[in-house]
Protein backbone atom coordinates (compact mmCIF):
# COMPACT_ATOMS: atom_id res chain seq x y z
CA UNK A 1 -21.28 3.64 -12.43
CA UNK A 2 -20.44 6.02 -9.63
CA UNK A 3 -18.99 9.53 -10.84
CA UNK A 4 -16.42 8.41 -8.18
CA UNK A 5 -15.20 5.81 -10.49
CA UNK A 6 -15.88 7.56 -13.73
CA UNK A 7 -13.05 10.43 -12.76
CA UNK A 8 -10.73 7.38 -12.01
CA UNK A 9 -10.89 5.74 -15.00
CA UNK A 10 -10.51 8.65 -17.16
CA UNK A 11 -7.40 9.69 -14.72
CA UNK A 12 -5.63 6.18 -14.97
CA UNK A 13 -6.88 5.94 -18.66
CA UNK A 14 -8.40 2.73 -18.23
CA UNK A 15 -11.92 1.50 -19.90
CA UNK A 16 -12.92 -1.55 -18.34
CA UNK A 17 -15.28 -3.75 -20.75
CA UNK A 18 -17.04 -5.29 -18.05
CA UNK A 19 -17.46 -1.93 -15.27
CA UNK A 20 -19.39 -4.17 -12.96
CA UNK A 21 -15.73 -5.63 -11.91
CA UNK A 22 -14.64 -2.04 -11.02
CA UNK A 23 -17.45 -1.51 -8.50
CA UNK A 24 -16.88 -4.46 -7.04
CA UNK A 25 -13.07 -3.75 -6.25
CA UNK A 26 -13.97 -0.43 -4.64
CA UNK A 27 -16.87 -2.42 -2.40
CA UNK A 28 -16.38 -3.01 0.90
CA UNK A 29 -17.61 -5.43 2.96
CA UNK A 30 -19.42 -3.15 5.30
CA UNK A 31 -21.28 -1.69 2.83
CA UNK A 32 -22.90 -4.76 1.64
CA UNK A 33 -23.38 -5.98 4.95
CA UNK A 34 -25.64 -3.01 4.87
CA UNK A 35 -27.24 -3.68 1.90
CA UNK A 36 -29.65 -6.49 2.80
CA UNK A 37 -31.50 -8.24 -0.05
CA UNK A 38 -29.32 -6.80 -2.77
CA UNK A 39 -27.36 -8.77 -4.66
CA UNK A 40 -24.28 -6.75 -4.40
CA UNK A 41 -20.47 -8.41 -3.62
CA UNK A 42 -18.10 -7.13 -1.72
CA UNK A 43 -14.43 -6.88 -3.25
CA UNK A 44 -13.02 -9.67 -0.62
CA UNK A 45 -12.59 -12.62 -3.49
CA UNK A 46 -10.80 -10.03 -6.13
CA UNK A 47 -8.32 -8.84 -3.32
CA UNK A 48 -7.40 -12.42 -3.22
CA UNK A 49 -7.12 -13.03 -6.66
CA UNK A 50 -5.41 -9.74 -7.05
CA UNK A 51 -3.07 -10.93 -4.24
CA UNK A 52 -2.02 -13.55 -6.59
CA UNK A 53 -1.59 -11.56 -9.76
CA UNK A 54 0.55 -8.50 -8.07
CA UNK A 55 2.84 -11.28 -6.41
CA UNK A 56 3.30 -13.15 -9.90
CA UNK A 57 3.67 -9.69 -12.03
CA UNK A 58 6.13 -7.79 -9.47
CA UNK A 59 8.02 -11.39 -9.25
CA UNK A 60 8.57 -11.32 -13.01
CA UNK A 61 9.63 -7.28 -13.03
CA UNK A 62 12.32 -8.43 -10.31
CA UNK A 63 13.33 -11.12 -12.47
CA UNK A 64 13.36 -9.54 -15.53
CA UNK A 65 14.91 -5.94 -14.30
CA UNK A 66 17.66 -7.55 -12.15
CA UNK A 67 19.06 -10.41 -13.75
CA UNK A 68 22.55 -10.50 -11.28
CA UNK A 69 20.49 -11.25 -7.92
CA UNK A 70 19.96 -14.06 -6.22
CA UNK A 71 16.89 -15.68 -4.91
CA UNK A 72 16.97 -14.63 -1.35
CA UNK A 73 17.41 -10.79 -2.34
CA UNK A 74 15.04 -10.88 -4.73
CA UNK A 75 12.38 -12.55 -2.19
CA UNK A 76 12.95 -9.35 0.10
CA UNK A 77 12.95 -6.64 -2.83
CA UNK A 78 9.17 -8.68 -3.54
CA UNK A 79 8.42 -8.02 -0.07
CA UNK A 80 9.21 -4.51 0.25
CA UNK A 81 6.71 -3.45 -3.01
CA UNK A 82 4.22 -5.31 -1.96
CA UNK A 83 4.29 -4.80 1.86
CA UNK A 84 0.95 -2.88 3.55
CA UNK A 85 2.95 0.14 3.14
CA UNK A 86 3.82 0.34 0.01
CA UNK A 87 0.35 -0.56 -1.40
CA UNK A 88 -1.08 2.22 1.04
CA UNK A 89 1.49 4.76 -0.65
CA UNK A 90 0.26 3.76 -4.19
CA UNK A 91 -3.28 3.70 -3.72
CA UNK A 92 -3.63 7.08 -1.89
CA UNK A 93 -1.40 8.75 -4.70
CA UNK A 94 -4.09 7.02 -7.39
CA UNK A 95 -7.22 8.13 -5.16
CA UNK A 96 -8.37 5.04 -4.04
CA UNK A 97 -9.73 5.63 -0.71
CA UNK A 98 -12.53 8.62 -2.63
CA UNK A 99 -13.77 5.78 -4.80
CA UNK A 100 -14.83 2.88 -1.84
CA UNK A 101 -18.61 2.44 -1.33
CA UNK A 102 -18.57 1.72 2.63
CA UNK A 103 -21.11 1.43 4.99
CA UNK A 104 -21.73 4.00 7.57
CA UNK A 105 -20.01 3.05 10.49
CA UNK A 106 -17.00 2.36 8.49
CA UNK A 107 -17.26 5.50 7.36
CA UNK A 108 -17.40 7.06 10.64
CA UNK A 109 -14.50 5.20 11.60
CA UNK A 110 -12.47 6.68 9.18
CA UNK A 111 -12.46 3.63 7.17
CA UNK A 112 -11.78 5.99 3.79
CA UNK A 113 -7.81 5.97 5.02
CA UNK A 114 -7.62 2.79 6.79
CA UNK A 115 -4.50 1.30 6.03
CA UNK A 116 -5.64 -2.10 5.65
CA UNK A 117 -8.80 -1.22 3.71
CA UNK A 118 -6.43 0.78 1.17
CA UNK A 119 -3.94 -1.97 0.49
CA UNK A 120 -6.79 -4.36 0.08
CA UNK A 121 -8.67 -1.96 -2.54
CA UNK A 122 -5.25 -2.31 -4.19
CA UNK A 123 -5.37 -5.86 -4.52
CA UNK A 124 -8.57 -6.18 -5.33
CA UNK A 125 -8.39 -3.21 -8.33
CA UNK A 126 -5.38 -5.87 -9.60
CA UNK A 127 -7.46 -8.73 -9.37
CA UNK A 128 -10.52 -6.76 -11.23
CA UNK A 129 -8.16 -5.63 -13.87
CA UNK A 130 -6.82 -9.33 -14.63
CA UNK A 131 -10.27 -10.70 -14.90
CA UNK A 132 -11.23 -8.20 -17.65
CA UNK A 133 -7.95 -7.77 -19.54
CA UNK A 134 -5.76 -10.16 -18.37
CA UNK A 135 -1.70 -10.15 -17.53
CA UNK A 136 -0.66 -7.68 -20.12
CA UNK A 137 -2.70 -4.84 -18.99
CA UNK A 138 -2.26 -5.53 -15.18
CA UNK A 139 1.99 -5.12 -16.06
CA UNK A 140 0.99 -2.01 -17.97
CA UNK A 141 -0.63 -0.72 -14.96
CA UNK A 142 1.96 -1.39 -12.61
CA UNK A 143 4.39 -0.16 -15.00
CA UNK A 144 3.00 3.00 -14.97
CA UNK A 145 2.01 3.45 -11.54
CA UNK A 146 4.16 1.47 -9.35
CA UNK A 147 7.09 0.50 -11.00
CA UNK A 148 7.92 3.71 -12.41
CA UNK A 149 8.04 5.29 -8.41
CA UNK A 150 10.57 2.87 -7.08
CA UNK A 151 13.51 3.49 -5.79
CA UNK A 152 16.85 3.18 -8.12
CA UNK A 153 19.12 -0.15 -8.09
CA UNK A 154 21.16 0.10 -4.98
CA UNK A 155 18.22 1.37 -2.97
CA UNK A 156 15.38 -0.91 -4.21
CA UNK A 157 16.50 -4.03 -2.88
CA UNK A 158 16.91 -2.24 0.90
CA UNK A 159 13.79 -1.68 3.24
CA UNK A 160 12.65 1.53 4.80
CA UNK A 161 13.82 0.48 8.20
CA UNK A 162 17.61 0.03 6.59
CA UNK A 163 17.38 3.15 4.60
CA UNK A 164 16.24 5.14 7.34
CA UNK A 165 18.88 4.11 9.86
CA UNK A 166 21.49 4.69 7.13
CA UNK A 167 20.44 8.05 6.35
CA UNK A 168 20.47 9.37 9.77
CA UNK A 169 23.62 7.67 10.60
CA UNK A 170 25.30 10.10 7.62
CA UNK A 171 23.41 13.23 9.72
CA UNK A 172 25.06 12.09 12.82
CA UNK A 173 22.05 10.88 14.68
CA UNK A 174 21.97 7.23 16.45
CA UNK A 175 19.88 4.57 14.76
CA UNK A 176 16.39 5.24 15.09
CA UNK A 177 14.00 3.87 18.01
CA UNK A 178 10.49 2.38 17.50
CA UNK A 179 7.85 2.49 19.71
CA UNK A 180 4.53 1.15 19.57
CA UNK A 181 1.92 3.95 20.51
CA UNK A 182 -1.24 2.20 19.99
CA UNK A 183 -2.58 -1.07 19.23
CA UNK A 184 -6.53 -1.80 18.38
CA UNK A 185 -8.78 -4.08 16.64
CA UNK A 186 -9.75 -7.44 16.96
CA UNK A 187 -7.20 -10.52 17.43
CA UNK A 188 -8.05 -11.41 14.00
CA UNK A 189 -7.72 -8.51 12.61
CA UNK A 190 -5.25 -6.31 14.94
CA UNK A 191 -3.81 -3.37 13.83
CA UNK A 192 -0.38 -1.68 15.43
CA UNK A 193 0.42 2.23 15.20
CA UNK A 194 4.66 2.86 15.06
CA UNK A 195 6.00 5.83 15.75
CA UNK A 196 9.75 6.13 15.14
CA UNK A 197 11.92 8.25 17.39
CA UNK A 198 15.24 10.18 16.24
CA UNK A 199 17.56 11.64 18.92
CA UNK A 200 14.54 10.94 21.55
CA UNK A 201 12.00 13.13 18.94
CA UNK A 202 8.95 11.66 17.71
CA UNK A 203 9.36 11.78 13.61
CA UNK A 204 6.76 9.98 12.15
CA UNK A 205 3.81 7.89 12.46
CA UNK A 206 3.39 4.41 10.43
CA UNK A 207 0.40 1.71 10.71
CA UNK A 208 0.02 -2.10 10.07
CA UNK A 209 -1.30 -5.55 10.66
CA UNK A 210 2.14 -6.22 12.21
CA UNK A 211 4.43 -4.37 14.18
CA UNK A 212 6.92 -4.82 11.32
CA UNK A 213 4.36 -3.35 8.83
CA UNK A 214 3.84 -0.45 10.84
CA UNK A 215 8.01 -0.07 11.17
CA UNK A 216 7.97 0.43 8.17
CA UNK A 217 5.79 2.63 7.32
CA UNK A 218 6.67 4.75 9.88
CA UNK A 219 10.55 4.50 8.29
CA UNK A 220 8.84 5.24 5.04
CA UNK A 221 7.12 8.54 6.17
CA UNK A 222 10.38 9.38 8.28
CA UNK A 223 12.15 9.33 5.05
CA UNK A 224 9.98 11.61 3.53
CA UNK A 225 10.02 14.13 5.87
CA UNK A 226 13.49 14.60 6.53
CA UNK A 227 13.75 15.40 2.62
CA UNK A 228 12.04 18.91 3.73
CA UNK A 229 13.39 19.54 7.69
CA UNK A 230 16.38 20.69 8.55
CA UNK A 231 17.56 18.55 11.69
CA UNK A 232 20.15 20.48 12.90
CA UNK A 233 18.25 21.82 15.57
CA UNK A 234 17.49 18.26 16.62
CA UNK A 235 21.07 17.12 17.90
C-alpha cells in the first residue's frame, strides 16, 4: 500500500481488512488509462456505489436528528451536505487529494484539487468503506468527520447562497452578485468557476459542474472569509 494511504488510515483510525478497496477509491481513471496491461481499476464503480450509501446514511441522520421537519426541507438540508461543495470541503480537510494515484497529465492539470475529482474520491472512499465494513462503520465515519462540522439547527437546513445574503444584509451591504468568470471542459463534463461580488468587490471564488454548484461554493468560501476581514472599508 502506498505510504500515501498508510498516513491516512492511521490519521482517520481506520484498518481496512481488505486494503485493495482503499487503493482503488484513491485511483483515478487517468492513471489506469496509463497503465496498459495491468490489471488495475479505477475508483469510477465505488463512487457510484458510494453515491448510494452517503445519500441513504445522511438521509437517515436528517431523519433521525430532526424529527419536526417535513419532507421538502429535509430533501434540501440532503442536498446541501452532499452538494460538490460540501464533499470538496470534507475531503480536502481529511487529505484526500495527497492520496490519488493520477496519471500525468492529470497531474499537470492540477487534477490533485480538482473539484470534481475530490468530491468523487469522497464517494468512492464511502463506497470502499461499505464494501469492507458495511453501514455501521460508514455512519461512524461520517459521524466523525462530516456530521460533527455542520452547521447548528437553524442554520443547517439553509444553503450557502441564503446564509451569505443574510449575513451581509445584517453588515449593511446589498445581496450579493454572481458572476460567472470562467467556464471549461467538455459538454459532458463542463465545469463553471463563480465568483461572488459584494458592494461591486470580488470576494470569493467557488467551482462546479453547475453554475449552482459553483454559487455555492463561492457563498461557502465568502462565508469564511468574512469571519476574518473587516468590511468596513468596503461600503
Amino acid at each position: 500500500m502506498r505510504e500515501t494511504l498508510r498516513n491516512l488510515k492511521t490519521r482517520l483510525d481506520l484498518e481496512f481488512r481488505n486494503p485493495a478497496l482503499l487503493d482503488q477509491a484513491f485511483t483515478h481513471t487517468s492513471y489506469v488509462n496509463e497503465q496498459r496491461g495491468k490489471s488495475i481499476e479505477d475508483n469510477e464503480r465505488l463512487e457510484f456505489l458510494g453515491d448510494a450509501v452517503l445519500q441513504l446514511v445522511v438521509s437517515e441522520y436528517l431523519f433521525r436528528r430532526f424529527p419536526e421537519l417535513a419532507e421538502g426541507e429535509l430533501t434540501r438540508m440532503r442536498s446541501a451536505i452532499v452538494c460538490e461543495p460540501s464533499l470538496v470541503r470534507f475531503a480536502e480537510a481529511l487529505g484526500f487529494g495527497d492520496a490519488v494515484l493520477l496519471g500525468k497529465g492529470e497531474e499537470r492539470t492540477g487534477g490533485r484539487t480538482r473539484p470534481s475529482l475530490l468530491a468523487d474520491v469522497f464517494e468512492a472512499f464511502v463506497g470502499a468503506l461499505y464494501l469492507d465494513q458495511g453501514l455501521d462503520a460508514v455512519r461512524a465515519f461520517l459521524e466523525r468527520n462530516l456530521f460533527a462540522h455542520l452547521p447548528e439547527k437553524g442554520q443547517a437546513d439553509k444553503d450557502f447562497k441564503t446564509r451569505l445574503q443574510e449575513k451581509v444584509q445584517t453588515l449593511g451591504f446589498a445581496a450579493p452578485e454572481y458572476r460567472v468568470v470562467e467556464e471549461r471542459g467538455p459538454s459532458h463534463d463542463r465545469h463553471f468557476v463563480v465568483e461572488v461580488l459584494i458592494a461591486g468587490r470580488a470576494a470569493g471564488r467557488g467551482s462546479g459542474r453547475s453554475k449552482k454548484e459553483a454559487e455555492q461554493q463561492a457563498a461557502e468560501r465568502t462565508l469564511t472569509m468574512i469571519e476574518s476581514t473587516d468590511l468596513s472599508e468596503w461600503r
